[in-house]
Protein backbone atom coordinates (compact mmCIF):
# COMPACT_ATOMS: atom_id res chain seq x y z
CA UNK A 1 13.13 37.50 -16.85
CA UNK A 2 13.70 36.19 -20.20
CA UNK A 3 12.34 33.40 -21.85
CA UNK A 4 15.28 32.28 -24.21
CA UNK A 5 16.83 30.30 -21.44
CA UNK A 6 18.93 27.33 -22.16
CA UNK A 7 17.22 24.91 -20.36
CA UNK A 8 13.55 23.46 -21.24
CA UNK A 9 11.35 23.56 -17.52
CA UNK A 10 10.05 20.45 -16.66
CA UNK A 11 7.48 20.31 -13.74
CA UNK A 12 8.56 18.30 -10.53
CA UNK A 13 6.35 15.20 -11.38
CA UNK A 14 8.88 15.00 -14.56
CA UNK A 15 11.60 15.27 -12.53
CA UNK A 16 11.01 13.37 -9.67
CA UNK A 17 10.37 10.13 -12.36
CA UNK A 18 13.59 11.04 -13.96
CA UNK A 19 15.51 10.55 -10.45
CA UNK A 20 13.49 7.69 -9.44
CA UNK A 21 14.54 6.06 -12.77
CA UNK A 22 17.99 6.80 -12.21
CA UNK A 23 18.20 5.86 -8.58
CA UNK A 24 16.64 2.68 -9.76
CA UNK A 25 19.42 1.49 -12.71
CA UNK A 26 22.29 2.29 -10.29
CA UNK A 27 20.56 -0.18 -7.55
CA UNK A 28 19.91 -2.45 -10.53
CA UNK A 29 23.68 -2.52 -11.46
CA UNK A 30 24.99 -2.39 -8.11
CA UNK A 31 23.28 -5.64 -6.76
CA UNK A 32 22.89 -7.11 -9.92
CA UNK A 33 27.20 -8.32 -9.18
CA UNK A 34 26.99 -7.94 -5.23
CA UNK A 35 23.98 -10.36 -5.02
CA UNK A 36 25.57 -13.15 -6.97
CA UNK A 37 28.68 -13.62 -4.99
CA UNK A 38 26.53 -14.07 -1.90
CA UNK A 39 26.65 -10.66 0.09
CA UNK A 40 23.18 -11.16 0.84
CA UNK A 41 22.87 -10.84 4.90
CA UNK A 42 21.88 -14.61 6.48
CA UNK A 43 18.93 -14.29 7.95
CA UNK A 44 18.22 -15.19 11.48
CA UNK A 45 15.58 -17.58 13.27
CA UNK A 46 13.39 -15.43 15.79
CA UNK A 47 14.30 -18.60 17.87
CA UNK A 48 17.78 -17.27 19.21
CA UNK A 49 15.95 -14.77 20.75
CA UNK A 50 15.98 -14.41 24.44
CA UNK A 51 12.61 -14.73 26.84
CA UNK A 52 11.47 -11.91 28.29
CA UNK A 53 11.56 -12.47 32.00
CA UNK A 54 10.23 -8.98 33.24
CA UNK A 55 7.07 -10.52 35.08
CA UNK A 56 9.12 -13.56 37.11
CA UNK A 57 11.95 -9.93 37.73
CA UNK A 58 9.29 -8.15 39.08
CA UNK A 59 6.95 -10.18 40.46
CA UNK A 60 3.91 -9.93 38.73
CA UNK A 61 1.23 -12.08 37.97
């Protein structure tokens, strides 16, 4: 156990921040290119969805 060690401790708050902040400048750069030359996924209507016909199937009410 010594206390000369090369490395300063930082508590896990500290880190987690750090790796947060870096996670969130990669994403940044990433789509920051991707997002202009339209990768973006289309979205969809909720009206090409098909009816649910379990009651007229089965017979219920």
């Amino acid at each position: 156990m010594s206390e000369n060690t090369e490395k300063p401790k930082i508590n896990l708050a500290d880190a987690i921040r750090q790796k947060l902040e870096q996670k969130k400048q990669q994403n940044f750069k990433q789509q920051g290119s991707s997002f202009q030359a339209g990768s973006a996924k289309p979205l969809k209507s909720q009206n090409n969805k098909k009816p649910n016909n379990q009651r007229r199937r089965t017979g219920g009410s």
